[in-house]
PDB file of N, CA and C in Angstrom:
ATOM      1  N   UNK A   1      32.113  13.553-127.342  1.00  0.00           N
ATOM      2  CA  UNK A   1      31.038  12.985-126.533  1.00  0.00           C
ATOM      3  C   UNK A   1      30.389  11.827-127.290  1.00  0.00           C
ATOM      4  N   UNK A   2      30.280  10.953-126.103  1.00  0.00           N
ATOM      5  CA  UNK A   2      29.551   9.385-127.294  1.00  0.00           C
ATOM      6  C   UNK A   2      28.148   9.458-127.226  1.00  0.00           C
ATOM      7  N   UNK A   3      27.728   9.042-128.566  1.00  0.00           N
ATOM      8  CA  UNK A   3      26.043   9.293-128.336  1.00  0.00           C
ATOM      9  C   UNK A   3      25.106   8.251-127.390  1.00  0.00           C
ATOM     10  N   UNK A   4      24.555   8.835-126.973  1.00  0.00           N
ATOM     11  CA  UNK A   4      23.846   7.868-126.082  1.00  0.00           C
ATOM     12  C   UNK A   4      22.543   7.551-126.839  1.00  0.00           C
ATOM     13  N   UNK A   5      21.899   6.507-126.513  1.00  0.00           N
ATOM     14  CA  UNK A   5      21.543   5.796-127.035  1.00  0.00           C
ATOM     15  C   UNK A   5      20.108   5.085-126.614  1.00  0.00           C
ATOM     16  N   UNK A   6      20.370   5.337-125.163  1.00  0.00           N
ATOM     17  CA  UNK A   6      18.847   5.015-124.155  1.00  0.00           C
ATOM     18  C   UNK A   6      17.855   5.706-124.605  1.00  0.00           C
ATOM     19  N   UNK A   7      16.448   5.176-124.134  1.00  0.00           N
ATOM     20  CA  UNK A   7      15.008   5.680-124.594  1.00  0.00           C
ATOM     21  C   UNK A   7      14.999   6.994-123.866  1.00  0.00           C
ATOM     22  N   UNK A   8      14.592   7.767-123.513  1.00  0.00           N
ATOM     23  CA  UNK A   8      13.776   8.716-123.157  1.00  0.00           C
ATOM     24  C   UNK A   8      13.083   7.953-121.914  1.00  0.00           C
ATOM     25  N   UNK A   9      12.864   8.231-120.410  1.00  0.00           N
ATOM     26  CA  UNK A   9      11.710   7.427-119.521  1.00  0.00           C
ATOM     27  C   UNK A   9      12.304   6.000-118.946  1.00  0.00           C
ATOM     28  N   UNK A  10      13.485   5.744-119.509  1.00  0.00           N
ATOM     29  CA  UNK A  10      14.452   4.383-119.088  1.00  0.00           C
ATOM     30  C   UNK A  10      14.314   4.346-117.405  1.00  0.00           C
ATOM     31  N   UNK A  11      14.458   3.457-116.683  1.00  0.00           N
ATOM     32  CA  UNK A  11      14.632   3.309-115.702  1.00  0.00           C
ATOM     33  C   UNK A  11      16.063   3.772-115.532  1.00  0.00           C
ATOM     34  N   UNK A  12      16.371   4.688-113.944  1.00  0.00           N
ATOM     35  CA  UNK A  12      17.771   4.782-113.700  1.00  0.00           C
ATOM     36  C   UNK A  12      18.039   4.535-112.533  1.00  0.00           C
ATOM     37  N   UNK A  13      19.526   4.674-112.233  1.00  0.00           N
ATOM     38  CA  UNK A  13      19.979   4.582-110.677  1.00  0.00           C
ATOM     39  C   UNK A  13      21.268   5.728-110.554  1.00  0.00           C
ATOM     40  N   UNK A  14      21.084   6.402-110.177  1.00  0.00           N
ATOM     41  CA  UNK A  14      22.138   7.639-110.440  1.00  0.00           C
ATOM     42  C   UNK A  14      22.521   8.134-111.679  1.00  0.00           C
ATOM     43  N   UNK A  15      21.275   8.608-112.431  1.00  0.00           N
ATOM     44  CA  UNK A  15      21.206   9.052-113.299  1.00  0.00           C
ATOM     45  C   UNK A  15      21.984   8.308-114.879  1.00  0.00           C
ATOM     46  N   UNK A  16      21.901   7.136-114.649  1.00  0.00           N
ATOM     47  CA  UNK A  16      22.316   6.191-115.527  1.00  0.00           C
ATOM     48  C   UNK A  16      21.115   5.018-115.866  1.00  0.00           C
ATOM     49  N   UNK A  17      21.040   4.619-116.903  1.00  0.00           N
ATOM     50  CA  UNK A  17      20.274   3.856-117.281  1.00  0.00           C
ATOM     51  C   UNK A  17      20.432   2.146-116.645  1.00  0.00           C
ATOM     52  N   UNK A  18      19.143   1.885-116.404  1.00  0.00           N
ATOM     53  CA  UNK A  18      19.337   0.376-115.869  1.00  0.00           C
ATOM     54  C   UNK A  18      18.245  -0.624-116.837  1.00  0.00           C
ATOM     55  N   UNK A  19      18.748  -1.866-117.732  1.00  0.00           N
ATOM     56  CA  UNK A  19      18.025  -2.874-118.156  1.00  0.00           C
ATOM     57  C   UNK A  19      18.272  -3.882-117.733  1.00  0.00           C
ATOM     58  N   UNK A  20      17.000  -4.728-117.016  1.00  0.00           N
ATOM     59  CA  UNK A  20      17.673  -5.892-116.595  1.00  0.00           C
ATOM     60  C   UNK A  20      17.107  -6.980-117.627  1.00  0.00           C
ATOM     61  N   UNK A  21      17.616  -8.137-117.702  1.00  0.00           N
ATOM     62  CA  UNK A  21      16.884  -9.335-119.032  1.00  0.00           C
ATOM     63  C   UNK A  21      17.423 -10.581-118.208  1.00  0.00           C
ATOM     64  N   UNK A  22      16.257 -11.297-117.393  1.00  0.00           N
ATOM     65  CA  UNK A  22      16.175 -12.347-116.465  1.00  0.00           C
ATOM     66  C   UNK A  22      16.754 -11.977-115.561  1.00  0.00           C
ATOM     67  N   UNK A  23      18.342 -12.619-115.039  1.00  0.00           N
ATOM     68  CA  UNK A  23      19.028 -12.222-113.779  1.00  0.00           C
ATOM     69  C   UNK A  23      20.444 -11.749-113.945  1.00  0.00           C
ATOM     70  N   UNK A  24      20.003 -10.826-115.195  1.00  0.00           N
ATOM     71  CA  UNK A  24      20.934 -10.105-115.614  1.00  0.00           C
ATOM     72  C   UNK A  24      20.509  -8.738-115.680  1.00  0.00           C
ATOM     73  N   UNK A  25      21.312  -7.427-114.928  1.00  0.00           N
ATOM     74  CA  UNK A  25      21.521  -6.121-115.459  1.00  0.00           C
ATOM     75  C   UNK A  25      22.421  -5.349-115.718  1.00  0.00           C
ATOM     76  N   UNK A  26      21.739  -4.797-116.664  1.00  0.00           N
ATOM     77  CA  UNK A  26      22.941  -4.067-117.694  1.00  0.00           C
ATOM     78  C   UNK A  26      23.048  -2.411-116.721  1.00  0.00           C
ATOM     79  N   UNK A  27      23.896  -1.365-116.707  1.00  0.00           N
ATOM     80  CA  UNK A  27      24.093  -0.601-115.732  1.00  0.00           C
ATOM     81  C   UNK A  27      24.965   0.363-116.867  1.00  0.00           C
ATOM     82  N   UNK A  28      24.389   1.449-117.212  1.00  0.00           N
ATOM     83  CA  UNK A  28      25.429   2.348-118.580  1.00  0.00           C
ATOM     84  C   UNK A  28      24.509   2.771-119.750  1.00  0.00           C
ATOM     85  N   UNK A  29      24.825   3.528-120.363  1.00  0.00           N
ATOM     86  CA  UNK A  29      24.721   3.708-121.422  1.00  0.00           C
ATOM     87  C   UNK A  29      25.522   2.511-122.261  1.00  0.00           C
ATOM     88  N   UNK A  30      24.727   2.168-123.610  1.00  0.00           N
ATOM     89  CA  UNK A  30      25.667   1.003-124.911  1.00  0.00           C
ATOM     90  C   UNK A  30      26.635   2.644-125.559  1.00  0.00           C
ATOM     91  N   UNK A  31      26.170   3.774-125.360  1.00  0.00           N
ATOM     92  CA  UNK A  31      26.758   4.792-126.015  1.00  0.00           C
ATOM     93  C   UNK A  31      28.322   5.051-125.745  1.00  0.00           C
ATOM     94  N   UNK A  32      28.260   5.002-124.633  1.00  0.00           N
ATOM     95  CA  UNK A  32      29.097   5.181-123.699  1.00  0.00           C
ATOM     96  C   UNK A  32      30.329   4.356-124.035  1.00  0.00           C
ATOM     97  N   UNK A  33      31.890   4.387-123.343  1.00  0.00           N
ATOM     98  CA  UNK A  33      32.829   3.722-123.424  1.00  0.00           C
ATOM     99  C   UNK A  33      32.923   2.081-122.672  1.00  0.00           C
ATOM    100  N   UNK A  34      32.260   2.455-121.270  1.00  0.00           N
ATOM    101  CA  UNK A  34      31.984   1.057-120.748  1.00  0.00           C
ATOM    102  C   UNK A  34      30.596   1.293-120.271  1.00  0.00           C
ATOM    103  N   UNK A  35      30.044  -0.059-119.999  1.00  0.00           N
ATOM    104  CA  UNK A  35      29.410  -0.579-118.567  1.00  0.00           C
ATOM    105  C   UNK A  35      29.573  -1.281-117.946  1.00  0.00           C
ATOM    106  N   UNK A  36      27.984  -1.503-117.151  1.00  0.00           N
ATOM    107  CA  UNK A  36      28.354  -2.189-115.819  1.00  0.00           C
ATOM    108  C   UNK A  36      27.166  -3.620-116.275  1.00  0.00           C
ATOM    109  N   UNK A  37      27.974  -5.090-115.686  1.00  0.00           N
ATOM    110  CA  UNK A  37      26.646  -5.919-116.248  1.00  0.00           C
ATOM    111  C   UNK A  37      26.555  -6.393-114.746  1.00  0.00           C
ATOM    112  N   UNK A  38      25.817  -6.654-114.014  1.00  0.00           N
ATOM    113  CA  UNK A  38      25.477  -7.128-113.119  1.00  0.00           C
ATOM    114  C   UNK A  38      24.922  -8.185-113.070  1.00  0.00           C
ATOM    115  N   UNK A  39      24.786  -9.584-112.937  1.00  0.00           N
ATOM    116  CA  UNK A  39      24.356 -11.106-112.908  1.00  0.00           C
ATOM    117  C   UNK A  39      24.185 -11.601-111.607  1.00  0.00           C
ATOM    118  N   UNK A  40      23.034 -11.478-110.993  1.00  0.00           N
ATOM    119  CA  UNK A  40      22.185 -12.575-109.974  1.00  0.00           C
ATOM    120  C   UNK A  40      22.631 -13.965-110.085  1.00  0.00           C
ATOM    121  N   UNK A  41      23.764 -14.468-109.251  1.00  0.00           N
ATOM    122  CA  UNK A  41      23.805 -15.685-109.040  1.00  0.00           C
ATOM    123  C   UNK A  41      23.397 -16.480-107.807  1.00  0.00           C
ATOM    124  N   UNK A  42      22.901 -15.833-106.712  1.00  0.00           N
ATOM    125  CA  UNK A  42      22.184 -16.630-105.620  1.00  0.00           C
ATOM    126  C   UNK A  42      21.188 -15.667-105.091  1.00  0.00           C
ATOM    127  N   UNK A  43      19.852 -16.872-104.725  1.00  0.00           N
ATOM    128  CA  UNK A  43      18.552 -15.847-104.207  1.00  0.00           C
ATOM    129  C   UNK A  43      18.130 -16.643-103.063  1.00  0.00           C
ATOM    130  N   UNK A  44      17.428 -15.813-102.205  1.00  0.00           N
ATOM    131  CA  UNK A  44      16.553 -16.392-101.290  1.00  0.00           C
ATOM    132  C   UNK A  44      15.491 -15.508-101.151  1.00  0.00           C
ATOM    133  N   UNK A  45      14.151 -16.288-100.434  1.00  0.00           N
ATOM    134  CA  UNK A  45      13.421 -15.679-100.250  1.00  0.00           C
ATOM    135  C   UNK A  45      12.950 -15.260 -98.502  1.00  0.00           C
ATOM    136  N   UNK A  46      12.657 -14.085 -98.688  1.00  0.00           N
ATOM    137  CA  UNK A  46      12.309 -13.301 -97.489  1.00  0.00           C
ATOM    138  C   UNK A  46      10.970 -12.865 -97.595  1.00  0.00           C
ATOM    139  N   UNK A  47      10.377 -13.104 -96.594  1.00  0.00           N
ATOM    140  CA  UNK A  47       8.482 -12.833 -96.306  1.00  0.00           C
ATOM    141  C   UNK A  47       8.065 -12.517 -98.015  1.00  0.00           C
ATOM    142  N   UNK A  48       8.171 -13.422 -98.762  1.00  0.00           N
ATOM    143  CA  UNK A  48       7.406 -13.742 -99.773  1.00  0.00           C
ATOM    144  C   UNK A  48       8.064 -13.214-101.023  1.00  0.00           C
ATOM    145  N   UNK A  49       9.373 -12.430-100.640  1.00  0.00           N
ATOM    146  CA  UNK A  49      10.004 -11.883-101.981  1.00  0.00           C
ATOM    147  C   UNK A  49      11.689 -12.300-102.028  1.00  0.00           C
ATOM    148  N   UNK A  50      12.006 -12.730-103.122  1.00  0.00           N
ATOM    149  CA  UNK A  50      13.095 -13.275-103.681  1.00  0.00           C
ATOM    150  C   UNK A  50      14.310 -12.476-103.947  1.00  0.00           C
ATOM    151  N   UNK A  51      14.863 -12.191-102.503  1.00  0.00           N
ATOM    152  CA  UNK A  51      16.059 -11.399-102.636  1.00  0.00           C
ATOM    153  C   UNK A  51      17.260 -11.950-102.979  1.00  0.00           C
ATOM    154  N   UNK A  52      18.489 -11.208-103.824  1.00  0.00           N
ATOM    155  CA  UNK A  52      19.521 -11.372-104.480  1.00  0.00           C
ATOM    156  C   UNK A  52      20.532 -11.589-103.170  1.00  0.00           C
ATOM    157  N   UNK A  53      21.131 -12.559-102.698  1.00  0.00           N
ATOM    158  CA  UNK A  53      22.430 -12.618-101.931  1.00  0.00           C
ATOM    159  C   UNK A  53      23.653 -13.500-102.460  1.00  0.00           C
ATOM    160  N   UNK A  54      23.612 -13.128-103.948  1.00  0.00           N
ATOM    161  CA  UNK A  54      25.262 -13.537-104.240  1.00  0.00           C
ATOM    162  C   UNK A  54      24.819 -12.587-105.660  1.00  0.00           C
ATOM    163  N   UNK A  55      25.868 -11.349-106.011  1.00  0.00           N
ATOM    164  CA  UNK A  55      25.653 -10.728-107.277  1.00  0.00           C
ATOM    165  C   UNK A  55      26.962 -10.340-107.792  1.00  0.00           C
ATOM    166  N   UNK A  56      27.426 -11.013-108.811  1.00  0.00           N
ATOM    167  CA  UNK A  56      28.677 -10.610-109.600  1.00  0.00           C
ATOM    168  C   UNK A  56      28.520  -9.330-110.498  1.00  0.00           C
ATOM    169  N   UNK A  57      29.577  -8.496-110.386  1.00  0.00           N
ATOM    170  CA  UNK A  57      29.446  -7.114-110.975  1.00  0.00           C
ATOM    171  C   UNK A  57      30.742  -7.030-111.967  1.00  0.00           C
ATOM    172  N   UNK A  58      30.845  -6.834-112.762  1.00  0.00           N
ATOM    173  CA  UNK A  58      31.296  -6.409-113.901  1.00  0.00           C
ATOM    174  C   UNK A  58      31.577  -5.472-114.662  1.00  0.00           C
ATOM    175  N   UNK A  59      32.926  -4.467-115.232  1.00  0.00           N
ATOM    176  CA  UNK A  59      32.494  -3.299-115.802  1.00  0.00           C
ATOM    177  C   UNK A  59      33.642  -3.850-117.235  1.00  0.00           C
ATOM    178  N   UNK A  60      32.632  -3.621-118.731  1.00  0.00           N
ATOM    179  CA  UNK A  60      32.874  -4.380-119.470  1.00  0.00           C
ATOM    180  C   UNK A  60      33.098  -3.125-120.226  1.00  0.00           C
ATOM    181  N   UNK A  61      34.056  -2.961-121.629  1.00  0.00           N
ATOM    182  CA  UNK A  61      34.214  -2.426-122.466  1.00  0.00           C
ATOM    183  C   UNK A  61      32.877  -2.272-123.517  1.00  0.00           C
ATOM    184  N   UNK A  62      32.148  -1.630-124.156  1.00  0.00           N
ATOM    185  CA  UNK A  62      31.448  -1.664-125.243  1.00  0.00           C
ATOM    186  C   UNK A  62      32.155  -1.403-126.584  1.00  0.00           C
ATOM    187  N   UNK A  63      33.540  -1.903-126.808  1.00  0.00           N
ATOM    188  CA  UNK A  63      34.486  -1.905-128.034  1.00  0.00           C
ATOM    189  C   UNK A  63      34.165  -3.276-128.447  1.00  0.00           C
ATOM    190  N   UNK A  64      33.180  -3.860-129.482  1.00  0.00           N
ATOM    191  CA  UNK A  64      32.831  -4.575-130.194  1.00  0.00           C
ATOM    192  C   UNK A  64      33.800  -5.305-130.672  1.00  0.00           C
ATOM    193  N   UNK A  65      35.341  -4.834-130.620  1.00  0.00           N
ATOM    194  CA  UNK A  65      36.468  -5.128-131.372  1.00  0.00           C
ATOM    195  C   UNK A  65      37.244  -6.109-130.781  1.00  0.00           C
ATOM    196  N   UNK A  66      36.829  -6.017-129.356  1.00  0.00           N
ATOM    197  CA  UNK A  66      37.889  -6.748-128.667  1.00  0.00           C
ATOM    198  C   UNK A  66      36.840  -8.141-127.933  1.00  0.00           C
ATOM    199  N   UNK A  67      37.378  -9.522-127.763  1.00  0.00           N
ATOM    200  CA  UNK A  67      37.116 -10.640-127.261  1.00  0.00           C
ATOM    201  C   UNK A  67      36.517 -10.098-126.042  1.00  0.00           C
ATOM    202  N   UNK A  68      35.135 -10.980-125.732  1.00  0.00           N
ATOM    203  CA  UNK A  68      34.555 -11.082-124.560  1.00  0.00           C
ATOM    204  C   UNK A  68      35.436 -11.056-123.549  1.00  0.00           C
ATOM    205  N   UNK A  69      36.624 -11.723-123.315  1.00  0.00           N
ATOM    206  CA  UNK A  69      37.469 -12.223-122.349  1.00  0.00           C
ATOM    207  C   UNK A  69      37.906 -10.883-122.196  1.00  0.00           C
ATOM    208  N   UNK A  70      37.821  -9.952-123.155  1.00  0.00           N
ATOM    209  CA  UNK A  70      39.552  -8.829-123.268  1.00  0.00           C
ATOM    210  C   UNK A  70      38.651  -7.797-122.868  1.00  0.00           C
ATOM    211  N   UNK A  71      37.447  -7.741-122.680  1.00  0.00           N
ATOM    212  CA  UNK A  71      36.194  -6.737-122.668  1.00  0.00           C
ATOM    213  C   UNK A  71      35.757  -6.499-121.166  1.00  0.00           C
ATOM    214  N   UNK A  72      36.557  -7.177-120.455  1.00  0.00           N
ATOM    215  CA  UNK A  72      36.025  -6.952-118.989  1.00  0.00           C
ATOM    216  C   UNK A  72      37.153  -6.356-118.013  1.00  0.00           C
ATOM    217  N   UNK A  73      36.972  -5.016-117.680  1.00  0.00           N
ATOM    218  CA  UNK A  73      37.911  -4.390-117.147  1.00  0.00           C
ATOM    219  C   UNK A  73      37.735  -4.729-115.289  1.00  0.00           C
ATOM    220  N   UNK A  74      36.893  -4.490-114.865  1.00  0.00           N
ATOM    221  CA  UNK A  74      36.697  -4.855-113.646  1.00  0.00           C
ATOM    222  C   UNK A  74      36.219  -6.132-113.038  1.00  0.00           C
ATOM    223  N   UNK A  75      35.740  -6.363-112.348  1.00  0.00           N
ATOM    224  CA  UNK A  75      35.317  -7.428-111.613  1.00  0.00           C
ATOM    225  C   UNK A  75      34.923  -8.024-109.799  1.00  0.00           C
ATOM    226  N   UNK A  76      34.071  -8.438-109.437  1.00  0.00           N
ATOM    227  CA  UNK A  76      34.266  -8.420-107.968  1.00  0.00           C
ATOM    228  C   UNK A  76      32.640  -9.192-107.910  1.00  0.00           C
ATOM    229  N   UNK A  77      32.341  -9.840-106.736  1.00  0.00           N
ATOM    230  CA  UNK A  77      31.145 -10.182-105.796  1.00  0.00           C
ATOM    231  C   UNK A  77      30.358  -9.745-104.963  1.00  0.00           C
ATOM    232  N   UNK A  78      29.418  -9.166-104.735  1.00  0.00           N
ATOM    233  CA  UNK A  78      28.859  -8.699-103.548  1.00  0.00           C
ATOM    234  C   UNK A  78      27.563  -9.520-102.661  1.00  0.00           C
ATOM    235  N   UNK A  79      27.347  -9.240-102.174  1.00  0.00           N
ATOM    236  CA  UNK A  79      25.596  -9.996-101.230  1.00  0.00           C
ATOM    237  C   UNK A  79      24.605  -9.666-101.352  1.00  0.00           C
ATOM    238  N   UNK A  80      24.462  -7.971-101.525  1.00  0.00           N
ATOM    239  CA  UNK A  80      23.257  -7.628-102.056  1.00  0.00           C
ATOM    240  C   UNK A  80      23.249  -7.135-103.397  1.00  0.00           C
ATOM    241  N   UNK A  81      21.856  -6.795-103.994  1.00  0.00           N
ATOM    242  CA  UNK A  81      22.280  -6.286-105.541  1.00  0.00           C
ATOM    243  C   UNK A  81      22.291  -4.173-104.522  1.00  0.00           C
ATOM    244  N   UNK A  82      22.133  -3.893-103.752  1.00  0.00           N
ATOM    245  CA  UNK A  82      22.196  -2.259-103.034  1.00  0.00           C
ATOM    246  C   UNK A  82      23.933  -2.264-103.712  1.00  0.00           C
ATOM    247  N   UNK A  83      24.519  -3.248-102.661  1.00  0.00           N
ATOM    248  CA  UNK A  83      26.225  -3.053-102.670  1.00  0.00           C
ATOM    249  C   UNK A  83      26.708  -3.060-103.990  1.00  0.00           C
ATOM    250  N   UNK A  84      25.775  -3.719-104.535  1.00  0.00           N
ATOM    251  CA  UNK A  84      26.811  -4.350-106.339  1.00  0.00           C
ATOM    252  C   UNK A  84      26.599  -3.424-107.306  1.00  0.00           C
ATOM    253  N   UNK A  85      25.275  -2.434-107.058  1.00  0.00           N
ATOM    254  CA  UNK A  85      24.788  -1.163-108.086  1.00  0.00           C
ATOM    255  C   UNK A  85      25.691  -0.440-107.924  1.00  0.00           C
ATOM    256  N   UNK A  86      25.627   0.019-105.543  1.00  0.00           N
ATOM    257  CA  UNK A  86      26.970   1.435-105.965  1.00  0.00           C
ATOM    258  C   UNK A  86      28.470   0.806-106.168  1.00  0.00           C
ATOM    259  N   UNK A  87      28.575  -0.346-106.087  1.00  0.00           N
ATOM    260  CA  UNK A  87      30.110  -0.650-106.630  1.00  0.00           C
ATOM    261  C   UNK A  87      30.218  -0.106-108.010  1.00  0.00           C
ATOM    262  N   UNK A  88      29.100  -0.799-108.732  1.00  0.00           N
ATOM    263  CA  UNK A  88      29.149  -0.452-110.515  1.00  0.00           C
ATOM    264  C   UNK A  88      29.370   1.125-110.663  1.00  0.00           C
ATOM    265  N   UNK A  89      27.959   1.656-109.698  1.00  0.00           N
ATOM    266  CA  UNK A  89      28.085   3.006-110.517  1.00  0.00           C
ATOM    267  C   UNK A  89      29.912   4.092-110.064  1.00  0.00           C
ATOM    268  N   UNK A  90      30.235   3.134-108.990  1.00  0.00           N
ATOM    269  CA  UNK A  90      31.625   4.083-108.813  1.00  0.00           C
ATOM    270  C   UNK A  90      32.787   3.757-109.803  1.00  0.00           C
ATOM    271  N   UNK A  91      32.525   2.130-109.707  1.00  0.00           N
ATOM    272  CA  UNK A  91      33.620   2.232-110.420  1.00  0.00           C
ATOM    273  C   UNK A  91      33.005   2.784-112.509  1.00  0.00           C
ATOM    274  N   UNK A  92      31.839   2.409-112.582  1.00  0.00           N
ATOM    275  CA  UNK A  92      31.646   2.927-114.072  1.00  0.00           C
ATOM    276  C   UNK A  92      32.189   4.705-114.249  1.00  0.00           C
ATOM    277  N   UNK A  93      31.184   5.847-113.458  1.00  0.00           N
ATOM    278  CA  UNK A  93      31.867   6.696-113.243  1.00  0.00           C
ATOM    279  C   UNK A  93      33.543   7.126-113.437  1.00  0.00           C
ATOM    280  N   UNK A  94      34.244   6.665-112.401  1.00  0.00           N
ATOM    281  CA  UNK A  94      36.095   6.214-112.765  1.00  0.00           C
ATOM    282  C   UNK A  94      36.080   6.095-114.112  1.00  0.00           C
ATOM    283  N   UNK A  95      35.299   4.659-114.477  1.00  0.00           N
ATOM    284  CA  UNK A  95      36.085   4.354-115.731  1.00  0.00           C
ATOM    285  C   UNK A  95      35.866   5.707-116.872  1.00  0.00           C
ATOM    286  N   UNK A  96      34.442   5.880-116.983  1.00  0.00           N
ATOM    287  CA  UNK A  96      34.198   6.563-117.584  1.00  0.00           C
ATOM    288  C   UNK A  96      34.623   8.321-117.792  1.00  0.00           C
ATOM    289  N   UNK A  97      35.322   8.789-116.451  1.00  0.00           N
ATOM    290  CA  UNK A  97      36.110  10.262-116.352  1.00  0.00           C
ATOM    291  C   UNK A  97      37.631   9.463-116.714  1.00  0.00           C
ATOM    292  N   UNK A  98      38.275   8.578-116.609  1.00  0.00           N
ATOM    293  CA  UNK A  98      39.368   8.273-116.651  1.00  0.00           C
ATOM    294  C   UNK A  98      39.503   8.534-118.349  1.00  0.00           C
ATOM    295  N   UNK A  99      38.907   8.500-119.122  1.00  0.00           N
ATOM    296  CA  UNK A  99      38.764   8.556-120.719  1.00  0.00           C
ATOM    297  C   UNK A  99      38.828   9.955-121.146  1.00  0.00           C
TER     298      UNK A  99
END
């Protein structure tokens, strides 16, 4: 079992930890074998709040060893950040029982 590594009180989304840093979120445990990075690339705003409608999802290796490039196992686009979380958390899940 890999040690995990999150605070205690972390924000989650199916019982997984979520950090976001600008229009980027991270989706996993760093303990863990992979995560999920999620990146906000198009917004609009709706009655006064700035919703996400273009979000690239990502499920990246946390093996320090291997090239950024070689570190990204999944990949895909979605419209909302709703669709792009449960994409992450299914496919992180997978990745993570597949081990």
């Amino acid at each position: 079992m890999e040690k995990k590594i999150t605070k205690p009180g972390a924000l989650t989304f199916k019982g997984r930890p979520l950090v976001r840093c600008d229009k980027t979120i991270y989706y996993g445990d760093m303990g863990d074998k992979f995560i999920a990075m999620l990146q906000i690339l198009g917004e609009e705003v709706y009655k006064d709040e700035t919703l996400p409608t273009k979000v690239s999802v990502q499920i990246w290796s946390t093996n320090d060893e291997l090239r950024p490039r070689d570190r990204i196992v999944k990949k895909t686009e979605k419209t909302n950040l709703y669709d792009a979380l449960n994409i992450a958390s299914i496919w992180l899940e997978r990745q993570l029982s597949a081990q």
